[in-house]
C-alpha atoms as a PDB file:
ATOM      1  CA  UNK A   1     -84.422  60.558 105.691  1.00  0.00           C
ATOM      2  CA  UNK A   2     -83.110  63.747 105.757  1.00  0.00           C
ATOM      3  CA  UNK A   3     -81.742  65.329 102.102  1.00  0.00           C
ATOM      4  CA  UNK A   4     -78.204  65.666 103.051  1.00  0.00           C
ATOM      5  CA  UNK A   5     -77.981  62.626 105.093  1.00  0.00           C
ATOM      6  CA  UNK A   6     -79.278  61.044 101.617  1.00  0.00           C
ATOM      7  CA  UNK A   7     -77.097  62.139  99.691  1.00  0.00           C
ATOM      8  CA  UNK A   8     -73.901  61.194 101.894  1.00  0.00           C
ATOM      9  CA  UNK A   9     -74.985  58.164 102.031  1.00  0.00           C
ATOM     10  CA  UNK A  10     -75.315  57.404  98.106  1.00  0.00           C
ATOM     11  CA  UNK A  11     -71.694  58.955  98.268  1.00  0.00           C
ATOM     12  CA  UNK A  12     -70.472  56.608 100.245  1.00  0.00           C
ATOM     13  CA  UNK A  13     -71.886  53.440  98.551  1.00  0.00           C
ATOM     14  CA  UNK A  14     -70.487  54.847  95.043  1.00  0.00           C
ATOM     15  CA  UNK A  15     -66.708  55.812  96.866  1.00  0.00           C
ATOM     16  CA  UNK A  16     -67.099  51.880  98.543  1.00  0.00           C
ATOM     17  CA  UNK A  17     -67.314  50.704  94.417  1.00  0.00           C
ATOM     18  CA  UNK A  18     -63.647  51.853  94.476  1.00  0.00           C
ATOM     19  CA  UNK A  19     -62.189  50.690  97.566  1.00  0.00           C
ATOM     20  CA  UNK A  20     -60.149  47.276  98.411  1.00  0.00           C
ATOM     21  CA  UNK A  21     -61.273  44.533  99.246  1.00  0.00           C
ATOM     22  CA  UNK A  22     -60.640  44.963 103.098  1.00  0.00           C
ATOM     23  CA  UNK A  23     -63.547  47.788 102.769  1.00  0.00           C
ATOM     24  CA  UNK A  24     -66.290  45.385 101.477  1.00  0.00           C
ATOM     25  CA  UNK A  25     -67.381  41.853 103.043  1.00  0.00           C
ATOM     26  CA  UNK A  26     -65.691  39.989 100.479  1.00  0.00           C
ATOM     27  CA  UNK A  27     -65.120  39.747  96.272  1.00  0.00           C
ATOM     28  CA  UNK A  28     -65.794  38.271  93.292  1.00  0.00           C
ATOM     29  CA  UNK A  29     -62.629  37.018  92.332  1.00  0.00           C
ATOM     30  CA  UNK A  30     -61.768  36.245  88.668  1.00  0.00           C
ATOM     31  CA  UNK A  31     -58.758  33.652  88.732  1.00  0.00           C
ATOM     32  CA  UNK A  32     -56.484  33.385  85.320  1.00  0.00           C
ATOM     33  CA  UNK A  33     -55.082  29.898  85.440  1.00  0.00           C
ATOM     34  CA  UNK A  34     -53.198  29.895  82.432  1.00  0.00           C
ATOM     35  CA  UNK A  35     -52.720  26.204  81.458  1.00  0.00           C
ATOM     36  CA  UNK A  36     -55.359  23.727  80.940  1.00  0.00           C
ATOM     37  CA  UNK A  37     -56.810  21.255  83.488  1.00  0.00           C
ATOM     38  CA  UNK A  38     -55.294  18.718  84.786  1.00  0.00           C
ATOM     39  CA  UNK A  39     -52.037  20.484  85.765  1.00  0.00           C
ATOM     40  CA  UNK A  40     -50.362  21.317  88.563  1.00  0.00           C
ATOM     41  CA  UNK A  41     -51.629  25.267  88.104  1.00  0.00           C
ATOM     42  CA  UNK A  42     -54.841  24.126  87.338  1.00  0.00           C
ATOM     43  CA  UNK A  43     -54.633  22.154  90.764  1.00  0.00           C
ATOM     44  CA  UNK A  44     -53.196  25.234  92.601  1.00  0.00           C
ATOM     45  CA  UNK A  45     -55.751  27.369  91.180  1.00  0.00           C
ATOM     46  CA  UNK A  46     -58.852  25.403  91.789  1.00  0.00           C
ATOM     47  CA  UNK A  47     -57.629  24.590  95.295  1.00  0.00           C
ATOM     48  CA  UNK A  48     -56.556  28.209  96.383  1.00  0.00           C
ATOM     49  CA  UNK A  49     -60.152  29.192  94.871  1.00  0.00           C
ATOM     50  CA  UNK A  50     -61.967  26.989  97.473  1.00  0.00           C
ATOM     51  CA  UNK A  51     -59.899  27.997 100.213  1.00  0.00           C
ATOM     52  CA  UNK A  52     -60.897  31.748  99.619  1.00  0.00           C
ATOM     53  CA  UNK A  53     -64.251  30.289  99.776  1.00  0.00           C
ATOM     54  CA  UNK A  54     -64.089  28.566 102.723  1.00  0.00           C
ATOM     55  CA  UNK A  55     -62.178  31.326 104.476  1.00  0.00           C
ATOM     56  CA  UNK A  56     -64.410  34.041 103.350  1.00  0.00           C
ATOM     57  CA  UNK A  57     -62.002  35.925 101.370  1.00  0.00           C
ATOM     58  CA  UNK A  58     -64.068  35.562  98.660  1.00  0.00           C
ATOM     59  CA  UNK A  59     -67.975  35.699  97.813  1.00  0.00           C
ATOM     60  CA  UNK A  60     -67.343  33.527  94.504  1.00  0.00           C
ATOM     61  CA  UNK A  61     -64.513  32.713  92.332  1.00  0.00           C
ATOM     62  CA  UNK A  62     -64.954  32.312  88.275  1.00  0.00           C
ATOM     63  CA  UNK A  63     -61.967  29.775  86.442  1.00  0.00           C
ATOM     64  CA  UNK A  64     -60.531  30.805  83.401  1.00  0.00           C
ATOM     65  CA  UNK A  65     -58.155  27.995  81.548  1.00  0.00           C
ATOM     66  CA  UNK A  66     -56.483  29.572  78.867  1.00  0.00           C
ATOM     67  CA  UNK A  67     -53.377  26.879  78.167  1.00  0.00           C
ATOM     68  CA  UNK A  68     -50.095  27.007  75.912  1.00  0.00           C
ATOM     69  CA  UNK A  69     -46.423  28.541  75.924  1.00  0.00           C
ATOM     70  CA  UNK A  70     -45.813  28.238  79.614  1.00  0.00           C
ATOM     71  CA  UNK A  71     -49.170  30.136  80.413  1.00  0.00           C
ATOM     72  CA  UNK A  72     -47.310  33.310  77.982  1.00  0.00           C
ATOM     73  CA  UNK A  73     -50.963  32.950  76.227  1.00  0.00           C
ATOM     74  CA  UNK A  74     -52.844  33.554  79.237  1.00  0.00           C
ATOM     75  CA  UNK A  75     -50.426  35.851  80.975  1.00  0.00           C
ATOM     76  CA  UNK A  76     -51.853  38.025  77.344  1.00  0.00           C
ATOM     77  CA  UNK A  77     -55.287  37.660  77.567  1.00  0.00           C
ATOM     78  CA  UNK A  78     -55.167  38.415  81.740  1.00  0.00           C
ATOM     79  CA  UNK A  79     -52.759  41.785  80.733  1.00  0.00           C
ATOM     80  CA  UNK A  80     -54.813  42.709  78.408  1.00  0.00           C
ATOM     81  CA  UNK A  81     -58.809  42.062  79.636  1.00  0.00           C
ATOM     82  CA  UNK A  82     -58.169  42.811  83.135  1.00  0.00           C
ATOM     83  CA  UNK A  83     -56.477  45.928  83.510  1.00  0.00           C
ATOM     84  CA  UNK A  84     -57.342  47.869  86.660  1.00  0.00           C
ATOM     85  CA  UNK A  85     -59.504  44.850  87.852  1.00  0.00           C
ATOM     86  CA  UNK A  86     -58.685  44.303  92.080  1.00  0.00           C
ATOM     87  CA  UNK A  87     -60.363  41.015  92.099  1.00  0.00           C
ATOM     88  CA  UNK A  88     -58.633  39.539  89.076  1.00  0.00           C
ATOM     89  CA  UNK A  89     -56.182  37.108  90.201  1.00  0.00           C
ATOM     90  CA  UNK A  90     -53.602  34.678  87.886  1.00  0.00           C
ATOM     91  CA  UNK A  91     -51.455  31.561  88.675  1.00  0.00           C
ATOM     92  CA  UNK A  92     -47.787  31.798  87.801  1.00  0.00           C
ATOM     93  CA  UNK A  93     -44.698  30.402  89.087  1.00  0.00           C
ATOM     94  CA  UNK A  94     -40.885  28.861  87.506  1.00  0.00           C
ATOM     95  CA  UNK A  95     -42.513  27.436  84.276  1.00  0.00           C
ATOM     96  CA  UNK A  96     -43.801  31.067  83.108  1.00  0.00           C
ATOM     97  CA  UNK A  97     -40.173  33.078  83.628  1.00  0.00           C
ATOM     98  CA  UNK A  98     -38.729  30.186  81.497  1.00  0.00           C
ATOM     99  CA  UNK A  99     -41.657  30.452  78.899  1.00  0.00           C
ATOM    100  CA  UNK A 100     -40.674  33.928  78.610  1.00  0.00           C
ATOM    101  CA  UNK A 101     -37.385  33.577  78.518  1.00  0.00           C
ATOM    102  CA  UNK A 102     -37.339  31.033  75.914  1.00  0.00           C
ATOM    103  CA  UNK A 103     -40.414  32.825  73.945  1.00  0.00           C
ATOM    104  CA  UNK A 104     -39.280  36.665  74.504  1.00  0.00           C
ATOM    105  CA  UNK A 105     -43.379  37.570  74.208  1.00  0.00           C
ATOM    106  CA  UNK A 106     -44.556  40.774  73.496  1.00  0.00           C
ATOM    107  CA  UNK A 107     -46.131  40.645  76.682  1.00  0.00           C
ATOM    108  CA  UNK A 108     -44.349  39.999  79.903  1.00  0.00           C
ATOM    109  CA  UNK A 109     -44.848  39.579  83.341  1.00  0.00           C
ATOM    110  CA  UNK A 110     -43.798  42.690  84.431  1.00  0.00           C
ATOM    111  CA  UNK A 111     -46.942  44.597  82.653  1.00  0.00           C
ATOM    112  CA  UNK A 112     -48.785  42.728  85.536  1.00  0.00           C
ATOM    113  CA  UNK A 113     -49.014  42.910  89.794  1.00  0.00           C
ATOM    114  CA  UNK A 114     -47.030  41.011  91.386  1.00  0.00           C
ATOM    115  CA  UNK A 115     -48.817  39.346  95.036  1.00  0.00           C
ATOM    116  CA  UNK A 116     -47.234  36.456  96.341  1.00  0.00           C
ATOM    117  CA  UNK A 117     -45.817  33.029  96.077  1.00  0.00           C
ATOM    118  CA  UNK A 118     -47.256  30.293  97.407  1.00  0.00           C
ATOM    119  CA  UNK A 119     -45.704  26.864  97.404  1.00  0.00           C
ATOM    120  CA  UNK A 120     -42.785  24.988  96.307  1.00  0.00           C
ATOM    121  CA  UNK A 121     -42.329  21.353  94.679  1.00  0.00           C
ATOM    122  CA  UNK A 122     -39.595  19.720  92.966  1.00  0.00           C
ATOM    123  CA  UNK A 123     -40.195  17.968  89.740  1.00  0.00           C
ATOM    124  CA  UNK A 124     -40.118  14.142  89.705  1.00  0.00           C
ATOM    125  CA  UNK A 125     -39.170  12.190  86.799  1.00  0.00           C
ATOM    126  CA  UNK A 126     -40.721   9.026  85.858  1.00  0.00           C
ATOM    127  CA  UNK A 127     -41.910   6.341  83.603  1.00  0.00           C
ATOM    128  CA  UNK A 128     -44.538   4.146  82.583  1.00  0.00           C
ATOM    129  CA  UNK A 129     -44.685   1.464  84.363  1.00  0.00           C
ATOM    130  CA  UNK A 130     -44.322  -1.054  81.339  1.00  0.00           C
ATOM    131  CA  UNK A 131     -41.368   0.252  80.394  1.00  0.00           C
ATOM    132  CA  UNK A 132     -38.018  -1.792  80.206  1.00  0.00           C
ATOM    133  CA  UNK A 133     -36.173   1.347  81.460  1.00  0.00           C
ATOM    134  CA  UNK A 134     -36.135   0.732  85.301  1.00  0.00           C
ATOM    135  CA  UNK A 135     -34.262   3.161  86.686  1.00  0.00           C
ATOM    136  CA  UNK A 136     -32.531   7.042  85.847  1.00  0.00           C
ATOM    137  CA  UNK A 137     -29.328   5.724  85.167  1.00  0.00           C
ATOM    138  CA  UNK A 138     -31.091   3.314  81.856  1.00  0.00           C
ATOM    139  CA  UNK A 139     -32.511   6.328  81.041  1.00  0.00           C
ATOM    140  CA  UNK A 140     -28.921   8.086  80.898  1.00  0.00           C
ATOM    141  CA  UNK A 141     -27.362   5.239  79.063  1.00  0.00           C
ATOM    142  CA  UNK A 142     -29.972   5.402  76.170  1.00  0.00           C
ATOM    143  CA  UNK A 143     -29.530   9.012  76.110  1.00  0.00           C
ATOM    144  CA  UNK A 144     -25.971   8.927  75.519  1.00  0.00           C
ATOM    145  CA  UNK A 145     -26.011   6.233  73.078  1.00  0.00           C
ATOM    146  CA  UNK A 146     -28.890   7.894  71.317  1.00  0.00           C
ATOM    147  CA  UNK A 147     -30.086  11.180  72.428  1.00  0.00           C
ATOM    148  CA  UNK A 148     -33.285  11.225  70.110  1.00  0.00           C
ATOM    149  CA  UNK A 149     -34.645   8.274  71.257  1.00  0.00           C
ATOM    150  CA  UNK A 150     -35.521   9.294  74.498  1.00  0.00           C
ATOM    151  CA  UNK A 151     -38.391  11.412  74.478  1.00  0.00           C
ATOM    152  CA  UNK A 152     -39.011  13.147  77.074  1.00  0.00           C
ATOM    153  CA  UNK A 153     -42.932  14.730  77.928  1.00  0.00           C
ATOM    154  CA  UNK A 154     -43.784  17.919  80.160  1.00  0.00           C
ATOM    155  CA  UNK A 155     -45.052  20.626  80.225  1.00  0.00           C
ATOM    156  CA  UNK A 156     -44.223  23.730  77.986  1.00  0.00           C
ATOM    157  CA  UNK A 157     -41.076  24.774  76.478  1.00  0.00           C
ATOM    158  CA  UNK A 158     -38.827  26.529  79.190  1.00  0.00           C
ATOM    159  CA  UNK A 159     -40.819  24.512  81.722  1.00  0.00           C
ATOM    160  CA  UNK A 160     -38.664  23.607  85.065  1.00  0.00           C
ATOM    161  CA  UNK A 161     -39.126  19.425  83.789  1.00  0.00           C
ATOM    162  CA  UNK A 162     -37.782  20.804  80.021  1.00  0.00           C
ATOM    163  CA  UNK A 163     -34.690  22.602  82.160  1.00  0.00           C
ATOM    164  CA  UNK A 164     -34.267  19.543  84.083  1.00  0.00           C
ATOM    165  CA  UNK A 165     -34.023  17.041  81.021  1.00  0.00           C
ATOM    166  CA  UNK A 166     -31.334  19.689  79.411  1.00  0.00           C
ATOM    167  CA  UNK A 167     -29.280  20.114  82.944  1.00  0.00           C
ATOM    168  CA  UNK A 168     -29.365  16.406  82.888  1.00  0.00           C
ATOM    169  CA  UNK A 169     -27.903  16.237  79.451  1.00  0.00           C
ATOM    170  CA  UNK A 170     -24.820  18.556  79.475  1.00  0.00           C
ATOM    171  CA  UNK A 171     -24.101  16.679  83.044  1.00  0.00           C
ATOM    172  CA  UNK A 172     -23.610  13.409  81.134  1.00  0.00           C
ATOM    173  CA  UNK A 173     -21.688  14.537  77.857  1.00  0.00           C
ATOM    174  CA  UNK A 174     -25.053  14.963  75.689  1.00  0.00           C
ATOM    175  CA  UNK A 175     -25.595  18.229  73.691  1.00  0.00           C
ATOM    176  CA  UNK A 176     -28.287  19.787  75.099  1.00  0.00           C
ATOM    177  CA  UNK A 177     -29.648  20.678  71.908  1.00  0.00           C
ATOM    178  CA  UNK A 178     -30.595  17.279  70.658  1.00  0.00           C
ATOM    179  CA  UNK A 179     -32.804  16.324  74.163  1.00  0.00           C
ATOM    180  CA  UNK A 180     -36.348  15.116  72.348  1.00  0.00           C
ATOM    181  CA  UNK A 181     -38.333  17.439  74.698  1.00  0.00           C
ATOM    182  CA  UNK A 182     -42.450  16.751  73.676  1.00  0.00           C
ATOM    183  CA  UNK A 183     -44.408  19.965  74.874  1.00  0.00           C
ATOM    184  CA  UNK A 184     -47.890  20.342  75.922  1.00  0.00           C
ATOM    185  CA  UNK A 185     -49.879  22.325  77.175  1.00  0.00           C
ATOM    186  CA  UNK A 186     -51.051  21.132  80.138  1.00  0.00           C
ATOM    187  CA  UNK A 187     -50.491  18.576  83.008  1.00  0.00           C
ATOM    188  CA  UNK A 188     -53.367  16.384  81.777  1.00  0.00           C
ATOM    189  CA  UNK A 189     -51.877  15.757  78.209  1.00  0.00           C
ATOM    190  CA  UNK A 190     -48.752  15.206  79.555  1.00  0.00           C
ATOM    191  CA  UNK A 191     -50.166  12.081  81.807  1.00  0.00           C
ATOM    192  CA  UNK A 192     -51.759  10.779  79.602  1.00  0.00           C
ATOM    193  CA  UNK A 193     -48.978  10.667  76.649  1.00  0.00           C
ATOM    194  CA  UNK A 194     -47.260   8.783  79.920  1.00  0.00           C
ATOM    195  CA  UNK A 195     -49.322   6.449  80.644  1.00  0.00           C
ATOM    196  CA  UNK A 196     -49.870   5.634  77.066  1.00  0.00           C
ATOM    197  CA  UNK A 197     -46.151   4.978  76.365  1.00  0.00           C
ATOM    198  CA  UNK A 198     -46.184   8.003  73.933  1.00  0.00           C
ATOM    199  CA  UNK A 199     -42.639   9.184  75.988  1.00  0.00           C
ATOM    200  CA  UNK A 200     -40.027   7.472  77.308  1.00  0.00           C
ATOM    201  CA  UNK A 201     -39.931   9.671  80.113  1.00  0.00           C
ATOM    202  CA  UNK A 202     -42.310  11.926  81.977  1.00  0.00           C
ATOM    203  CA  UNK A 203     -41.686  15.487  83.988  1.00  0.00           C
ATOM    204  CA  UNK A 204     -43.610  17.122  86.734  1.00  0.00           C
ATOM    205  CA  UNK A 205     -44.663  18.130  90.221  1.00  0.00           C
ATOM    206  CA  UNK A 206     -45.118  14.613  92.663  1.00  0.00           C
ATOM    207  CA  UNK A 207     -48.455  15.715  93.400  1.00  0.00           C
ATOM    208  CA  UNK A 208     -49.335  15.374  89.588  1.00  0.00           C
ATOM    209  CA  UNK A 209     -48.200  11.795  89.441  1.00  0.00           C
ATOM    210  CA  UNK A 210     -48.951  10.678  93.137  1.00  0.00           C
ATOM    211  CA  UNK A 211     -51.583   8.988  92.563  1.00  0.00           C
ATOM    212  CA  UNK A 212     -50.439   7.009  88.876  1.00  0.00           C
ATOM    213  CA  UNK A 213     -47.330   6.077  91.247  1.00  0.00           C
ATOM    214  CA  UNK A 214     -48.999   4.938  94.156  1.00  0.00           C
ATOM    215  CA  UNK A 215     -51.424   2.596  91.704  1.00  0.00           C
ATOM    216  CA  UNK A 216     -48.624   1.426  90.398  1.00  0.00           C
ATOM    217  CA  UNK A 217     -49.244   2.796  86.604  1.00  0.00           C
ATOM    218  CA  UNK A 218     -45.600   4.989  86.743  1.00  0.00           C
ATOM    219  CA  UNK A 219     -42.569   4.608  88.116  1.00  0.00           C
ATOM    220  CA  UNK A 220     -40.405   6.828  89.767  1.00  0.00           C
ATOM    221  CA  UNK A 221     -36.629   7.312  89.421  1.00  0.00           C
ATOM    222  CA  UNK A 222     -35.720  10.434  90.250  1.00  0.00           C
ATOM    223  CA  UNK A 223     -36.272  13.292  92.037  1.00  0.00           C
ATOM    224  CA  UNK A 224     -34.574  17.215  91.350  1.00  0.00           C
ATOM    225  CA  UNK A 225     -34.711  18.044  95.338  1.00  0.00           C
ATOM    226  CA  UNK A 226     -30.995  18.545  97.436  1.00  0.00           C
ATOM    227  CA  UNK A 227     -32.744  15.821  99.687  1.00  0.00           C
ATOM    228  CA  UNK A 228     -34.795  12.805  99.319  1.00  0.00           C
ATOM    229  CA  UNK A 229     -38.530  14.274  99.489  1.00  0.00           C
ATOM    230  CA  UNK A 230     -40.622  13.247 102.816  1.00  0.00           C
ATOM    231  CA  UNK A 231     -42.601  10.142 102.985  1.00  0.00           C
ATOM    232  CA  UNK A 232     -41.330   9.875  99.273  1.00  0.00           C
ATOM    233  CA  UNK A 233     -38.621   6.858  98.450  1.00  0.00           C
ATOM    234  CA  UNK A 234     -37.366   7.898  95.552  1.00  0.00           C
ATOM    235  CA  UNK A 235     -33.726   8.838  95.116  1.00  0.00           C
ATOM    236  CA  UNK A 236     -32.513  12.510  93.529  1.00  0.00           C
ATOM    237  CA  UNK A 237     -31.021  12.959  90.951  1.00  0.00           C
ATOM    238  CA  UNK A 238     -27.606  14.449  92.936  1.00  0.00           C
ATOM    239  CA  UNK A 239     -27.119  11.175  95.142  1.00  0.00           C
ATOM    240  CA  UNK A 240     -27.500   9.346  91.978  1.00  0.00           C
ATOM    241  CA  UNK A 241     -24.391  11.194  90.976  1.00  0.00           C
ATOM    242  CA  UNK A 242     -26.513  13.556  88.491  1.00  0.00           C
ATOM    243  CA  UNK A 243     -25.772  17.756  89.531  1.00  0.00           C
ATOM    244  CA  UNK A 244     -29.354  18.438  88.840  1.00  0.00           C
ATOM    245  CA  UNK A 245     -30.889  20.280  91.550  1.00  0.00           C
ATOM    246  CA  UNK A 246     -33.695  22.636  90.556  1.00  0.00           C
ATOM    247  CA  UNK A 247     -37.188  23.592  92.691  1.00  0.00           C
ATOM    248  CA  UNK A 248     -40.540  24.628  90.923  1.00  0.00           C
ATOM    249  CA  UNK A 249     -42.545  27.212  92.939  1.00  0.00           C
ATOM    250  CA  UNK A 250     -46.160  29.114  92.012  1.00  0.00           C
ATOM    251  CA  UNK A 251     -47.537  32.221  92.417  1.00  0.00           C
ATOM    252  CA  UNK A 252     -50.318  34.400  92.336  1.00  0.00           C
ATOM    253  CA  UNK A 253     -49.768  38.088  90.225  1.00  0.00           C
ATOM    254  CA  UNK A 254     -52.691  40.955  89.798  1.00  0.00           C
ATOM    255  CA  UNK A 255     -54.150  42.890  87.349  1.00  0.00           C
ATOM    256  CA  UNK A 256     -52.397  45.520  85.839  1.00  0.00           C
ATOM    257  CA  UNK A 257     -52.696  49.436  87.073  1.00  0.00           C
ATOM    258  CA  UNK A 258     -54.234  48.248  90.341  1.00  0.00           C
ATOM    259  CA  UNK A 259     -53.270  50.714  93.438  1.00  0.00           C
ATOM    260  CA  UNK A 260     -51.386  50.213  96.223  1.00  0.00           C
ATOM    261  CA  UNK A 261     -53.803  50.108  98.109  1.00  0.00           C
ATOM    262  CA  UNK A 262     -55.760  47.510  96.170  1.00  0.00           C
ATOM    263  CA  UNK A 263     -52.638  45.543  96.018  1.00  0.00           C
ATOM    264  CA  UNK A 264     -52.173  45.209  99.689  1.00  0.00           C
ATOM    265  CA  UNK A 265     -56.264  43.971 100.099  1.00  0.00           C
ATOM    266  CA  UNK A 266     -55.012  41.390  97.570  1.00  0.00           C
ATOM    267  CA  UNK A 267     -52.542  40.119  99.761  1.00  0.00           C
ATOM    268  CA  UNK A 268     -54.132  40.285 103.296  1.00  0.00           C
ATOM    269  CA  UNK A 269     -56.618  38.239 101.177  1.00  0.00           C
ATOM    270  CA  UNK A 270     -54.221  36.077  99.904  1.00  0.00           C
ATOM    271  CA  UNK A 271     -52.054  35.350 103.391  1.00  0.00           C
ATOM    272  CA  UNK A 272     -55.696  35.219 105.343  1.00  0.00           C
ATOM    273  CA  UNK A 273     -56.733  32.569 102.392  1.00  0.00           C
ATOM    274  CA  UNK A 274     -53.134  30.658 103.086  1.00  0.00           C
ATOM    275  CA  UNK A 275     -54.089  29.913 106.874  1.00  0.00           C
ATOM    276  CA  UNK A 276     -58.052  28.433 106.182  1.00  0.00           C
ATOM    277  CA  UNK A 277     -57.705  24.649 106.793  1.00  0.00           C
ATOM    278  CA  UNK A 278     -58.840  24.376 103.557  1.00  0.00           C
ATOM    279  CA  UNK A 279     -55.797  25.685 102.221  1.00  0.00           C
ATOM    280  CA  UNK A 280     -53.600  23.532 104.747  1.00  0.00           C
ATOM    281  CA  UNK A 281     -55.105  20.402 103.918  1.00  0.00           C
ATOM    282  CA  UNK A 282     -54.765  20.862  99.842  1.00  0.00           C
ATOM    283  CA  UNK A 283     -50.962  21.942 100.976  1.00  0.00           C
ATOM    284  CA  UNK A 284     -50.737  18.157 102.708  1.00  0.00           C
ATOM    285  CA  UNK A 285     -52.515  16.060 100.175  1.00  0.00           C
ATOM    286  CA  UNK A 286     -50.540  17.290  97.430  1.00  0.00           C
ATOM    287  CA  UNK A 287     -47.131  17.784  99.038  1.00  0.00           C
ATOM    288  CA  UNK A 288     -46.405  21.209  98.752  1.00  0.00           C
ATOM    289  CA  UNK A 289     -43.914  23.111 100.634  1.00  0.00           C
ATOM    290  CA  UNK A 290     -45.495  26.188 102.282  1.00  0.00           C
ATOM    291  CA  UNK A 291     -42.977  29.311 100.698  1.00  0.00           C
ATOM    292  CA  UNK A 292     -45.069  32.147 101.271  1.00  0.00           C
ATOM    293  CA  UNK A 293     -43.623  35.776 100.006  1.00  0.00           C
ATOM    294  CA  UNK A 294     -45.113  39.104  99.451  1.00  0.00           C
ATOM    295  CA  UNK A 295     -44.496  42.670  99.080  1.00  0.00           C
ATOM    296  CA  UNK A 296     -40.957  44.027  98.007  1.00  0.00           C
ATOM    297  CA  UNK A 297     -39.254  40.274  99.096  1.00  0.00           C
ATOM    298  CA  UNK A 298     -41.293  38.717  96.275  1.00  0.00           C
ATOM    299  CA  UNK A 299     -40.820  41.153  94.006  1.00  0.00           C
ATOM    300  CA  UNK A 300     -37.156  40.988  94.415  1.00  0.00           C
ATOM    301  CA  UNK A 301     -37.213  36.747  93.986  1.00  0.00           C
ATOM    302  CA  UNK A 302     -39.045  36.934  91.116  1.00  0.00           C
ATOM    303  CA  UNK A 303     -36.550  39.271  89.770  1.00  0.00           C
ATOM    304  CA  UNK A 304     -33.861  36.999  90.992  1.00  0.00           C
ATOM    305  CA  UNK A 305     -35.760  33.787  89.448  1.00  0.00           C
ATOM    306  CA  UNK A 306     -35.514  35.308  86.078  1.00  0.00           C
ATOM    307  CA  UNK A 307     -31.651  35.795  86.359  1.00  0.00           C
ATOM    308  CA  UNK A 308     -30.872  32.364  87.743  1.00  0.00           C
ATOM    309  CA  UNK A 309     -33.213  30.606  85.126  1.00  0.00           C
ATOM    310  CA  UNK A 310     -31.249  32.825  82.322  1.00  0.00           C
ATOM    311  CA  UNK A 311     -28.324  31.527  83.780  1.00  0.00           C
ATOM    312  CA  UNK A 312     -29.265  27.816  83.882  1.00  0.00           C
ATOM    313  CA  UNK A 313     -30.633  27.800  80.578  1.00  0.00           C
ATOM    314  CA  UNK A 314     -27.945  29.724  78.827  1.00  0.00           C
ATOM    315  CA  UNK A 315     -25.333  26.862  80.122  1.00  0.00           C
ATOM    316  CA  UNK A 316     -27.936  24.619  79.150  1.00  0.00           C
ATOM    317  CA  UNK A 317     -27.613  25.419  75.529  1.00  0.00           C
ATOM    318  CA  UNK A 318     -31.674  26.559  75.913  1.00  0.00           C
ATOM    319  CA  UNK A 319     -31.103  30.265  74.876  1.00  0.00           C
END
């Protein structure tokens, strides 16, 4: 080989270290999922991880749980271990802009990269199925006779289930202030406190609970969707007479100080990822909505998120 041609070419492999992830056959992708297993972001994360697998998007794809104050903890350690990183990903969706809003953290969202939203879900309500409170409207009449005695289990504070219970609330005459929310920090405490009795009543995604509900271990009694939810019988709370209406959506955000350009690799990575049949068939098994965003429109509903949640919670008596 030729000197010069040598050397061009040991150029080029060093400038190919820098360049998206469109310029090299695929990446080692390093995904954030800032809860701990068991939970619905823990679910998204783990599923969206094989997908970029299956599609090729991805050579590998290392899991990092990091769990507690709506993912604020994680959100941290991915701001602060990952900067510059293009093949550092991190789940995030409704539950972290009301973690943050409730928690005011040193460290916010906007220190990271925004890429795109993935799905929706509304948050069903249920509870054990031992207990002698049957239906949402029970559940109502304890809570006005006795707000501390129903407790209700989720996910963090400022979580979409933790809105929910407090939207409920100041709908019925019940200062939101004394709801008996029990935090934790991720989906799979949160069942289990459920199924244990440990709360009256339980908050979350269906796709968390499908499977207690189908064998028959929780009961459903409401739902926070406009409409009933497909293939789902279970009421919402609105045609129960209940103005609670309120969807939970996740996300995927980059590393901080990335370029443009390794920003937009992220996302052709991301939408290729969000057509794989892999992908598609999680999306159907768990019942999630397809709401994919990118670019400047995602940027701007995340900004809008975080005023409508301010909103909500602020007439909630939350902030």
């Amino acid at each position: 080989m030729r000197r010069d041609t040598f050397i061009k070419s040991i150029l080029a492999l060093a400038t190919t270290a820098g360049l998206p992830l469109t310029a090299r056959a695929a990446a080692n992708i390093k995904m954030m999922i800032p809860a701990n297993p068991g939970g619905g972001w823990d679910g998204t994360g783990r599923a969206f991880g094989k997908a970029m697998l299956d599609a090729k998007a991805a050579d590998t794809v290392q899991y990092d749980n990091k769990g507690g104050a709506a993912g604020v903890i994680g959100l941290a350690q991915f701001v602060n271990s990952s900067k510059g990183d293009p093949n550092a990903l991190m789940v995030m969706g409704a539950v972290m802009l009301g973690g943050i809003i409730t928690g005011k953290p040193q460290v916010s969202l906007d220190k990271a990269t925004p890429i795109a939203r993935l799905t929706s879900e509304y948050n069903v309500f249920v509870v054990p199925a031992a207990s002698p409170l049957k239906t949402m409207k029970d559940v109502v009449d304890q809570m006005v006779r006795d707000p501390g005695s129903v407790k209700w289990g989720g996910g963090s504070r400022g979580s979409t289930e933790h809105i929910c219970a407090s939207m409920l609330a100041t709908k019925v005459g019940v200062d939101p202030k004394k709801v008996n929310y029990v935090a934790f920090r991720g989906g799979g405490e949160a069942t289990a406190a459920i199924l244990g009795g440990n709360v009256t009543v339980g908050g979350s995604g269906y796709s968390e609970f499908a499977e207690y509900i189908a064998a028959g271990k929780m009961r459903p009694i409401g739902v926070t969707s406009d409409k009933r939810l497909a293939g789902v019988n279970v009421p919402t709370m609105k045609e129960m007479g209940y103005d609670v209406v309120l969807g939970n959506w996740r996300g995927l955000f980059g590393a901080p100080g990335i370029t443009a350009e390794q920003r937009a690799a992220l996302t052709e990575m991301v939408i290729k990822t969000t057509k794989s049949k892999s992908w598609i068939e999680s999306m159907d098994k768990n019942a999630w909505t397809p709401a994919l965003l990118t670019g400047k429109v995602f940027d701007e509903f995340v900004d809008a998120e975080f005023a409508s949640l301010r909103g909500i919670m602020h007439l909630s008596g939350m902030v």
